[in-house]
PDB file of N, CA and C in Angstrom:
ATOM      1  N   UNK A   1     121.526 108.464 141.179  1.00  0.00           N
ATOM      2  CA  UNK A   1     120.248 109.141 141.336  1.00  0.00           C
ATOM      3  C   UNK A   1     119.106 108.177 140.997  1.00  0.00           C
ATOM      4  N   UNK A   2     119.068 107.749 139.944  1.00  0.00           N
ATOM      5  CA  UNK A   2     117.885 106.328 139.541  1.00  0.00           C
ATOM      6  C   UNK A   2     116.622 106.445 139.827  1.00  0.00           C
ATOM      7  N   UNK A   3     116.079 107.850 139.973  1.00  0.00           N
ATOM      8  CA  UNK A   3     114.783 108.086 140.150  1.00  0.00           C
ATOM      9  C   UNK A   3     113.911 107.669 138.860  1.00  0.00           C
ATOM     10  N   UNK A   4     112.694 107.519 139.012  1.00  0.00           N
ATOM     11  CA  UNK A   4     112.090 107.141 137.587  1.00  0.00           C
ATOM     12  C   UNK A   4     110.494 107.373 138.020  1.00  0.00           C
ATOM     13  N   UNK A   5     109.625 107.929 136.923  1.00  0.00           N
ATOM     14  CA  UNK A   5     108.500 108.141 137.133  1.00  0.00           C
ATOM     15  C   UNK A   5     108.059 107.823 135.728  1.00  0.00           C
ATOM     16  N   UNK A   6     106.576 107.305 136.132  1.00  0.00           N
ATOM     17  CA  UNK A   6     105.807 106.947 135.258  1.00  0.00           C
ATOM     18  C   UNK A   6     104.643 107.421 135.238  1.00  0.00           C
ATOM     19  N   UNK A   7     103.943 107.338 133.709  1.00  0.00           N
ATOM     20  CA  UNK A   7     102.553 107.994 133.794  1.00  0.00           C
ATOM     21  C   UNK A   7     101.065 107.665 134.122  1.00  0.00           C
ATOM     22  N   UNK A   8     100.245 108.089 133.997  1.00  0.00           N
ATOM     23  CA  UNK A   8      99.394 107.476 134.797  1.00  0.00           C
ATOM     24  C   UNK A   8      98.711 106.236 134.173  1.00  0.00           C
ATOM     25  N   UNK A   9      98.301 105.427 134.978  1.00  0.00           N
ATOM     26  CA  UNK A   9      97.522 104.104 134.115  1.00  0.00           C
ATOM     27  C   UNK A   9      95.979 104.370 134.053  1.00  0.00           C
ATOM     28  N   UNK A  10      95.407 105.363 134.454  1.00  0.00           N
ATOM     29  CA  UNK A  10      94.092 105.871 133.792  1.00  0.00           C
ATOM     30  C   UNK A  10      93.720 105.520 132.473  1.00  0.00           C
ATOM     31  N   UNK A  11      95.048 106.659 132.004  1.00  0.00           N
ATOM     32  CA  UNK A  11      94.598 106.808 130.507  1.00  0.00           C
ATOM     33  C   UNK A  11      95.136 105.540 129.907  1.00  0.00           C
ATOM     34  N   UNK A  12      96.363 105.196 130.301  1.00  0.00           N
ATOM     35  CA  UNK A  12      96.597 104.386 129.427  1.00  0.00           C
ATOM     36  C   UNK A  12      97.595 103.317 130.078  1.00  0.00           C
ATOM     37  N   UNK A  13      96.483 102.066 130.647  1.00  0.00           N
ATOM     38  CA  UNK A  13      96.994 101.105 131.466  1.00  0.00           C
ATOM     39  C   UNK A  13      97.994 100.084 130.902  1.00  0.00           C
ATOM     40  N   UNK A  14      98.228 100.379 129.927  1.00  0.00           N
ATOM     41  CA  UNK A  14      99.079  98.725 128.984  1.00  0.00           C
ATOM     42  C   UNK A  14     100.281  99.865 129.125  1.00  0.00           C
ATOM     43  N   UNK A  15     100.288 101.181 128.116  1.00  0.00           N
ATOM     44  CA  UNK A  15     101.730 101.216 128.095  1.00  0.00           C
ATOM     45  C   UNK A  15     102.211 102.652 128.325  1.00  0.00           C
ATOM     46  N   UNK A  16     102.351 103.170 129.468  1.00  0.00           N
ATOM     47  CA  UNK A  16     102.731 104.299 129.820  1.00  0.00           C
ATOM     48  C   UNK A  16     103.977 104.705 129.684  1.00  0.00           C
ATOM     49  N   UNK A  17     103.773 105.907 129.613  1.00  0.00           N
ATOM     50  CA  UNK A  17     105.379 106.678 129.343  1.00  0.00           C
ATOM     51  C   UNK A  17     105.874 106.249 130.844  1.00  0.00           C
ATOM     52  N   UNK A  18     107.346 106.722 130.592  1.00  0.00           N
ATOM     53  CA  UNK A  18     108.174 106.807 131.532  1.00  0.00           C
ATOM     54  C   UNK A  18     109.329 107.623 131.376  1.00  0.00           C
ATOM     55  N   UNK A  19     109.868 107.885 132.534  1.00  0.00           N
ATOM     56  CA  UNK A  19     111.229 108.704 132.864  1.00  0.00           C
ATOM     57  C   UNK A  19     112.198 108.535 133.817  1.00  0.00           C
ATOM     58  N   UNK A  20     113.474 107.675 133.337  1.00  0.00           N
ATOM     59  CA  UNK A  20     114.087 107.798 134.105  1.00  0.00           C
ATOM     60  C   UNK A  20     115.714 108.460 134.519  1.00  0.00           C
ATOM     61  N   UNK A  21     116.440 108.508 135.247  1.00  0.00           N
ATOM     62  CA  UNK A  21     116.847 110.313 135.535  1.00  0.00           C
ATOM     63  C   UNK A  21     118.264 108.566 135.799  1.00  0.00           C
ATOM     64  N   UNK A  22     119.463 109.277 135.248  1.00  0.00           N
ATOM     65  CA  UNK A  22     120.527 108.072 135.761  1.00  0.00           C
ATOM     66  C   UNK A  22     121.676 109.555 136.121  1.00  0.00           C
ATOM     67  N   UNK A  23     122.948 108.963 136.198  1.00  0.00           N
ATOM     68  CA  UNK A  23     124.115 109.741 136.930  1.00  0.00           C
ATOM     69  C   UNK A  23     124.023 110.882 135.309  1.00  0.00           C
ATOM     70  N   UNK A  24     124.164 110.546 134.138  1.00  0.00           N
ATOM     71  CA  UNK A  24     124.621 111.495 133.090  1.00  0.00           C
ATOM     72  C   UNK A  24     123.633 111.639 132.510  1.00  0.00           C
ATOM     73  N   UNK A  25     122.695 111.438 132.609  1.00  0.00           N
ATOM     74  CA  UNK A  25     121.052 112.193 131.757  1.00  0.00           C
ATOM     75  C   UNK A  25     119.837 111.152 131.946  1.00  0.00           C
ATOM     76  N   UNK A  26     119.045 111.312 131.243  1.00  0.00           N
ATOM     77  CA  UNK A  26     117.949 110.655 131.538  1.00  0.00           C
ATOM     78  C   UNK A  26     117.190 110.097 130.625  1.00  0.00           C
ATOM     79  N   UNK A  27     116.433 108.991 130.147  1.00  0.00           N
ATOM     80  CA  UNK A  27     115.780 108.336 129.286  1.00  0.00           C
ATOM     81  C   UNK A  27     114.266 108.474 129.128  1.00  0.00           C
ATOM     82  N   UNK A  28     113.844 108.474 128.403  1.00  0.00           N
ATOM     83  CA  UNK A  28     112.421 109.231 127.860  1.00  0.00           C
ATOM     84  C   UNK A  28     111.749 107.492 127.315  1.00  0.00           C
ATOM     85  N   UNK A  29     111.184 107.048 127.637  1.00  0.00           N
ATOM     86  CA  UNK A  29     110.545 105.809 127.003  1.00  0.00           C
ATOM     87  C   UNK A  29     108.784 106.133 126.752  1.00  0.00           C
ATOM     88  N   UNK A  30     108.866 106.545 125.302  1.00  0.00           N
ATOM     89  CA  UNK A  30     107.283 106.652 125.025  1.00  0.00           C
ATOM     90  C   UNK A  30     106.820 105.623 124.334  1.00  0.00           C
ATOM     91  N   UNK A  31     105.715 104.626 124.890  1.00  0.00           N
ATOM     92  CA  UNK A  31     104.881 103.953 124.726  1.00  0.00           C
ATOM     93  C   UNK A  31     103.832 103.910 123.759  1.00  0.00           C
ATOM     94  N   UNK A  32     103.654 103.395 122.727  1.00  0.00           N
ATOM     95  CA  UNK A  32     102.914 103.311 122.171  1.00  0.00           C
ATOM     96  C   UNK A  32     102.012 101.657 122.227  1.00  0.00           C
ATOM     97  N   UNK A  33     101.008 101.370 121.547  1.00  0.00           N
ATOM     98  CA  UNK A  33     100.092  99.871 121.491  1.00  0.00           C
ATOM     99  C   UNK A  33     101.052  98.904 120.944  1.00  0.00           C
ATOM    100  N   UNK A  34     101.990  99.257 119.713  1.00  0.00           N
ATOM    101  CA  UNK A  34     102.887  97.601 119.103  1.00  0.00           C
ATOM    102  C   UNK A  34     104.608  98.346 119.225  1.00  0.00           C
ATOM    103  N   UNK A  35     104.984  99.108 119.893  1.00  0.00           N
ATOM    104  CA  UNK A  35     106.451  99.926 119.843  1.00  0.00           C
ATOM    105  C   UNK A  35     106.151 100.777 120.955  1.00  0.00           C
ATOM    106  N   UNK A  36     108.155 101.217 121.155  1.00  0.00           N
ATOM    107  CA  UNK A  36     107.853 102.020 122.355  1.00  0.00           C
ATOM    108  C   UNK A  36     109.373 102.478 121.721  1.00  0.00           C
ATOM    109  N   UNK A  37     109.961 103.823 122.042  1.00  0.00           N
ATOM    110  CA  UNK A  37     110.793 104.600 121.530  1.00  0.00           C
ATOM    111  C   UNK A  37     111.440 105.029 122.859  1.00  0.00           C
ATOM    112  N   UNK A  38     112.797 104.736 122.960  1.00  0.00           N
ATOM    113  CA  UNK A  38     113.675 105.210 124.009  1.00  0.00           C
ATOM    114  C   UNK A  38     114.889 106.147 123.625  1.00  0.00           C
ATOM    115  N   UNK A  39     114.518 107.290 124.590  1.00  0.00           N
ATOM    116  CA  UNK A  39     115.154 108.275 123.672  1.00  0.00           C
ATOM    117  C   UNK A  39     116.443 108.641 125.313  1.00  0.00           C
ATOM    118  N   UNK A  40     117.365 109.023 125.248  1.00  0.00           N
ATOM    119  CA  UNK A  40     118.518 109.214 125.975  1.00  0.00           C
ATOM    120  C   UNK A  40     119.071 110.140 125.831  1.00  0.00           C
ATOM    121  N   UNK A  41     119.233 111.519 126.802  1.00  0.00           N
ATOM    122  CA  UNK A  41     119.718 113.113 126.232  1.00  0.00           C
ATOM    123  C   UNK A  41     120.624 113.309 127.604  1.00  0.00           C
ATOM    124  N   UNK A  42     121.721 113.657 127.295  1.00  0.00           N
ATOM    125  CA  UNK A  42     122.417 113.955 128.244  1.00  0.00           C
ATOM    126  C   UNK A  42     121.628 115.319 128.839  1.00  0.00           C
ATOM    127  N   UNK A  43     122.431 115.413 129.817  1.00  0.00           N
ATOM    128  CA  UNK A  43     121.847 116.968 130.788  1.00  0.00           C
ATOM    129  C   UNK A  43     122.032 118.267 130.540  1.00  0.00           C
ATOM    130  N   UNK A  44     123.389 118.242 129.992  1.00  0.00           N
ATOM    131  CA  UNK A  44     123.725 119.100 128.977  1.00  0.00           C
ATOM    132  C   UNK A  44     123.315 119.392 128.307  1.00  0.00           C
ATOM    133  N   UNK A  45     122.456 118.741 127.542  1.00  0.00           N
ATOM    134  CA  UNK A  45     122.277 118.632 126.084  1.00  0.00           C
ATOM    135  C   UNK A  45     120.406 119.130 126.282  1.00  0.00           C
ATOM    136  N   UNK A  46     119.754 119.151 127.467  1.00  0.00           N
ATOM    137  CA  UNK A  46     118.694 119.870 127.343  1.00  0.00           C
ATOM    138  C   UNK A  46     118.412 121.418 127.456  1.00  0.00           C
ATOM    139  N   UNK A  47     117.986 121.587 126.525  1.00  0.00           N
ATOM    140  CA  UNK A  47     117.600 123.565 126.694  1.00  0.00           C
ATOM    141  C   UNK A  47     116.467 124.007 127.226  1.00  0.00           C
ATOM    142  N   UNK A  48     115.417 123.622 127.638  1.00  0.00           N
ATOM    143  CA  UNK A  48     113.815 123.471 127.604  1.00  0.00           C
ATOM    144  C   UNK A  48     113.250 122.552 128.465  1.00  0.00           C
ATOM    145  N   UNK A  49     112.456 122.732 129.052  1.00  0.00           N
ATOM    146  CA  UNK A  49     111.528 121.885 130.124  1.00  0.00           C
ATOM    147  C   UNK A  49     110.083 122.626 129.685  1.00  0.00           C
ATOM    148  N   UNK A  50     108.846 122.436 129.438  1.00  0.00           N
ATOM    149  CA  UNK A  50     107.610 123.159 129.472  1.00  0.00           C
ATOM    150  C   UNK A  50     106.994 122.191 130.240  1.00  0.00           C
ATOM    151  N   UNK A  51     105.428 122.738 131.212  1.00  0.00           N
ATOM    152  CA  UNK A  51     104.652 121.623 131.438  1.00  0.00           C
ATOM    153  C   UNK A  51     103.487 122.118 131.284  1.00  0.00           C
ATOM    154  N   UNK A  52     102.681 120.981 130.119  1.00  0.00           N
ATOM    155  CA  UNK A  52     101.539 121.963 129.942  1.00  0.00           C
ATOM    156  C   UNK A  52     100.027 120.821 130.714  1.00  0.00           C
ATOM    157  N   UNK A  53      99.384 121.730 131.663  1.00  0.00           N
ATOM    158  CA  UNK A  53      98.470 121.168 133.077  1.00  0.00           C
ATOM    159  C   UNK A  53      97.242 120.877 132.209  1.00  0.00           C
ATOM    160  N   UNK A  54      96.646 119.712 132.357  1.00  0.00           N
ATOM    161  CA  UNK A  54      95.100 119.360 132.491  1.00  0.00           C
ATOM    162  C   UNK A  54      94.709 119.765 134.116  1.00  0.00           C
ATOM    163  N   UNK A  55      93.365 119.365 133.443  1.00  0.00           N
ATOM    164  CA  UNK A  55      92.612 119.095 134.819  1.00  0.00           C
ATOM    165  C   UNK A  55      92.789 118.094 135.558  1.00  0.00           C
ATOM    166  N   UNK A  56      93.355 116.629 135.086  1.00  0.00           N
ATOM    167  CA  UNK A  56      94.225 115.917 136.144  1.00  0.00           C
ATOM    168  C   UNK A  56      95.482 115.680 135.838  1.00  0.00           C
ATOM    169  N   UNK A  57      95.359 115.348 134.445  1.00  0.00           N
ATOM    170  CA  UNK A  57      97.159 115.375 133.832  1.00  0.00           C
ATOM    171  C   UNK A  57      97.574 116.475 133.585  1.00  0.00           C
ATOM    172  N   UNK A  58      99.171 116.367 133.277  1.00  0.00           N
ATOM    173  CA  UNK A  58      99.645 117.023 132.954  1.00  0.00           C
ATOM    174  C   UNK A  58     100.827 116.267 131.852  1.00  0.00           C
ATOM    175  N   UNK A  59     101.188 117.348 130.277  1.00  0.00           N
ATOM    176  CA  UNK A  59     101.895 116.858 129.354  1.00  0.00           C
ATOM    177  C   UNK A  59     103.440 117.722 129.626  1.00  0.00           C
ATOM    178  N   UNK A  60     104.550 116.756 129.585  1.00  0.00           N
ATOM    179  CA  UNK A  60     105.773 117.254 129.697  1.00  0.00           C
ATOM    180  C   UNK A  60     106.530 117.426 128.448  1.00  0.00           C
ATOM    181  N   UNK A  61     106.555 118.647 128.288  1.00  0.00           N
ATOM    182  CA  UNK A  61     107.696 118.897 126.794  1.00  0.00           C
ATOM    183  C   UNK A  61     109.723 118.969 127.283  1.00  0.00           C
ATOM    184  N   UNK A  62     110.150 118.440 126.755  1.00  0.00           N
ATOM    185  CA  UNK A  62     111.479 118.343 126.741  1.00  0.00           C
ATOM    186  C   UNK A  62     112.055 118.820 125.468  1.00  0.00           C
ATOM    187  N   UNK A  63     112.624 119.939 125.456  1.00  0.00           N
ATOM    188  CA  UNK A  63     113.341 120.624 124.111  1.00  0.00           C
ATOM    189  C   UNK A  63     115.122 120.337 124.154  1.00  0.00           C
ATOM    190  N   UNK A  64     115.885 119.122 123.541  1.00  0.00           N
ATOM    191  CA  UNK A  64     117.017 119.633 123.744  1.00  0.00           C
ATOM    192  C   UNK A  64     117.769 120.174 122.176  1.00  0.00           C
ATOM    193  N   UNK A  65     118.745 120.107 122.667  1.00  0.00           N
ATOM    194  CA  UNK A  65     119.278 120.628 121.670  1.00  0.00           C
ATOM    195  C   UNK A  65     119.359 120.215 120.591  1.00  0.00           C
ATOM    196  N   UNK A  66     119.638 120.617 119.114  1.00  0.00           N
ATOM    197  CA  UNK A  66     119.791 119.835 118.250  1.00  0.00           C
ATOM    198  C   UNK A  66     119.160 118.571 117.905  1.00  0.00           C
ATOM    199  N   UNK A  67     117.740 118.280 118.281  1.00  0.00           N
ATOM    200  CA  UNK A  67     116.884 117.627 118.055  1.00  0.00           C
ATOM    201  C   UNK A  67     115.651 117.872 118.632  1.00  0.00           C
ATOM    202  N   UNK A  68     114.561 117.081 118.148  1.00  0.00           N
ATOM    203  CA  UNK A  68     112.958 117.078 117.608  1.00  0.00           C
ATOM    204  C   UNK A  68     112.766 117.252 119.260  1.00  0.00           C
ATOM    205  N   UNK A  69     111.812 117.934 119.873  1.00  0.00           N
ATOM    206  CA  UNK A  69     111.383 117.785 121.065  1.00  0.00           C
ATOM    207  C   UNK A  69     110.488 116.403 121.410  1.00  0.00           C
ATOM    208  N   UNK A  70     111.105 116.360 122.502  1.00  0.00           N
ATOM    209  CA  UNK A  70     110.144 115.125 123.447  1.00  0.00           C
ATOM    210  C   UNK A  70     109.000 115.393 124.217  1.00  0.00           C
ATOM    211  N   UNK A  71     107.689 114.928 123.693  1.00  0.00           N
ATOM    212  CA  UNK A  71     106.607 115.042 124.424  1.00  0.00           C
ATOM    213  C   UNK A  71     106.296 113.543 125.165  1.00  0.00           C
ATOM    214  N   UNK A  72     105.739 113.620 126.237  1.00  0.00           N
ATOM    215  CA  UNK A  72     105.319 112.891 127.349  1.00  0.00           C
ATOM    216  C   UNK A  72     103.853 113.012 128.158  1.00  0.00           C
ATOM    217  N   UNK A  73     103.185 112.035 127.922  1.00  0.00           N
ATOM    218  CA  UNK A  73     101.499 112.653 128.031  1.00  0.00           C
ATOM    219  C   UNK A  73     101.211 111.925 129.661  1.00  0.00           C
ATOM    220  N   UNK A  74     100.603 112.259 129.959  1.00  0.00           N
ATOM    221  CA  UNK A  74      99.891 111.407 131.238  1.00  0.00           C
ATOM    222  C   UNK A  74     100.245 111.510 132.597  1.00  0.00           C
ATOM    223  N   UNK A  75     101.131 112.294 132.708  1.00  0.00           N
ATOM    224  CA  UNK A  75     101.954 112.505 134.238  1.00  0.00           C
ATOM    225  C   UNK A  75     100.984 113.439 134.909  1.00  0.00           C
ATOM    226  N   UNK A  76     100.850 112.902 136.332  1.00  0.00           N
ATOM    227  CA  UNK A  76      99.942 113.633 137.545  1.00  0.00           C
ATOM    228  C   UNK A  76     101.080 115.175 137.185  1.00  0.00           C
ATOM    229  N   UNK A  77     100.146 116.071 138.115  1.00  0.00           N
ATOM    230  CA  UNK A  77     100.662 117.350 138.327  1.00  0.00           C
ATOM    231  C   UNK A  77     101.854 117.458 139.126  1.00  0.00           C
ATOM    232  N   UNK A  78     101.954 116.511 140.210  1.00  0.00           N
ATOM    233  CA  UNK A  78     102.924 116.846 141.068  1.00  0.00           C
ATOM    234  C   UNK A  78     104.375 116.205 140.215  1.00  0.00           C
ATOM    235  N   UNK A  79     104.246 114.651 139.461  1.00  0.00           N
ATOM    236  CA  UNK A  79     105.044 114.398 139.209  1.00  0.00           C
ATOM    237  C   UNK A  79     106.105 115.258 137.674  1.00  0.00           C
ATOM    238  N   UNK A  80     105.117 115.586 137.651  1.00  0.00           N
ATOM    239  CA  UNK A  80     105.606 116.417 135.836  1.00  0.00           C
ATOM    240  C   UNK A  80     106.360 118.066 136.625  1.00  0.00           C
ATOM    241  N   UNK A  81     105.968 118.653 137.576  1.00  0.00           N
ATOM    242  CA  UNK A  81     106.326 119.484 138.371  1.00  0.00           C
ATOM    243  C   UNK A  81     107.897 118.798 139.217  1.00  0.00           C
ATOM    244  N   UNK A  82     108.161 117.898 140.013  1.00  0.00           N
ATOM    245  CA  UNK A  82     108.812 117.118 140.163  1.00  0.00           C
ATOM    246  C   UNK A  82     110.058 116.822 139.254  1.00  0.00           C
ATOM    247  N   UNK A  83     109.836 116.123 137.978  1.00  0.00           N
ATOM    248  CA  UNK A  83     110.465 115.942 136.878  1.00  0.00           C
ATOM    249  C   UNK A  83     111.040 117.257 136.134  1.00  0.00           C
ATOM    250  N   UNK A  84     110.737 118.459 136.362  1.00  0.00           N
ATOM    251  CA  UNK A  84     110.935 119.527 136.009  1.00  0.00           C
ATOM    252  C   UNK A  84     111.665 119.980 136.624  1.00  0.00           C
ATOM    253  N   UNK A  85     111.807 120.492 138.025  1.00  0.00           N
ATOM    254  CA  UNK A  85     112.318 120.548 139.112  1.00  0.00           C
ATOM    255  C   UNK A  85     113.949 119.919 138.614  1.00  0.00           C
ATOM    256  N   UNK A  86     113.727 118.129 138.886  1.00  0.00           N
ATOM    257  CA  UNK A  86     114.797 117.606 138.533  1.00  0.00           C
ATOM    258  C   UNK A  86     116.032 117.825 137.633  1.00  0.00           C
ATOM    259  N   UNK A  87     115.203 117.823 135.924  1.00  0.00           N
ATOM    260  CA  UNK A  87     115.753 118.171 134.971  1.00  0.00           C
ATOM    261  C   UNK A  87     116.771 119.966 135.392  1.00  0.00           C
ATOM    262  N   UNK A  88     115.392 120.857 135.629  1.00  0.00           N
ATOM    263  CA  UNK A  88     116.556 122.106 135.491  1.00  0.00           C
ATOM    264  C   UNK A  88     117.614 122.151 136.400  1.00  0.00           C
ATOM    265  N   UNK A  89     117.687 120.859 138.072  1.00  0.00           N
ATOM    266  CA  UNK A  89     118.748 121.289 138.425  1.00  0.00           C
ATOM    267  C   UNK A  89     120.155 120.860 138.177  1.00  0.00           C
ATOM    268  N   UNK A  90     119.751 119.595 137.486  1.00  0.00           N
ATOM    269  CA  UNK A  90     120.753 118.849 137.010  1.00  0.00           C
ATOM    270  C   UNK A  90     121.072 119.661 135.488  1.00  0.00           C
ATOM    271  N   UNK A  91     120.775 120.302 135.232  1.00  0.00           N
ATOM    272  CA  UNK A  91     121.109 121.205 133.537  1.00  0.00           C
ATOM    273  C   UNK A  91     121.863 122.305 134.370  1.00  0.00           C
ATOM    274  N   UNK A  92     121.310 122.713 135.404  1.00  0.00           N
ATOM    275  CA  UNK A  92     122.276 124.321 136.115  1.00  0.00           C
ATOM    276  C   UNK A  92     123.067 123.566 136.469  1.00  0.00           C
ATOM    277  N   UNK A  93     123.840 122.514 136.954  1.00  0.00           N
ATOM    278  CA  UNK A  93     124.767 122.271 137.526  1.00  0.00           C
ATOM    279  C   UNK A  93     125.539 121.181 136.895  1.00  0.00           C
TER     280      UNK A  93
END
């Protein structure tokens, strides 16, 4: 599958989140100015998708199980919609 989306470089051109979706789950890489945190949840293992809309962004919450939720800031509307999409069908199936 190897899809991967990233967030927008508006807000934040040096180091944007990202997401990318592999055969057994998907990797969460949040960006910060001196570190960046890569987080890896099987498909299974997510319970939760939220997406909460700006007026151009939109922030993606990821709840899985048995750990701290993953937030993700900066994703256009279509792609955080998209990424959502993704996640629940690969969790139903």
């Amino acid at each position: 599958m190897n899809e991967r989306f990233k967030a927008s470089g508006l807000m934040n051109p040096m180091f944007p989140d990202e997401i990318t979706f592999g055969d057994k789950g998907v990797t969460f890489k949040v960006r910060k100015m001196l570190s960046s945190t890569d987080n890896f949840v099987f498909y299974n293992d997510i319970s939760g998708v939220e997406i909460e809309a700006g007026v151009f962004f939109s922030t993606i919450r990821i709840i899985p199980r048995m750990r701290q939720e993953i937030i993700m800031r900066n994703f256009t509307k279509g792609d955080a919609r998209k990424v959502k999409e993704l996640l629940l069908e690969k969790v139903q199936s």
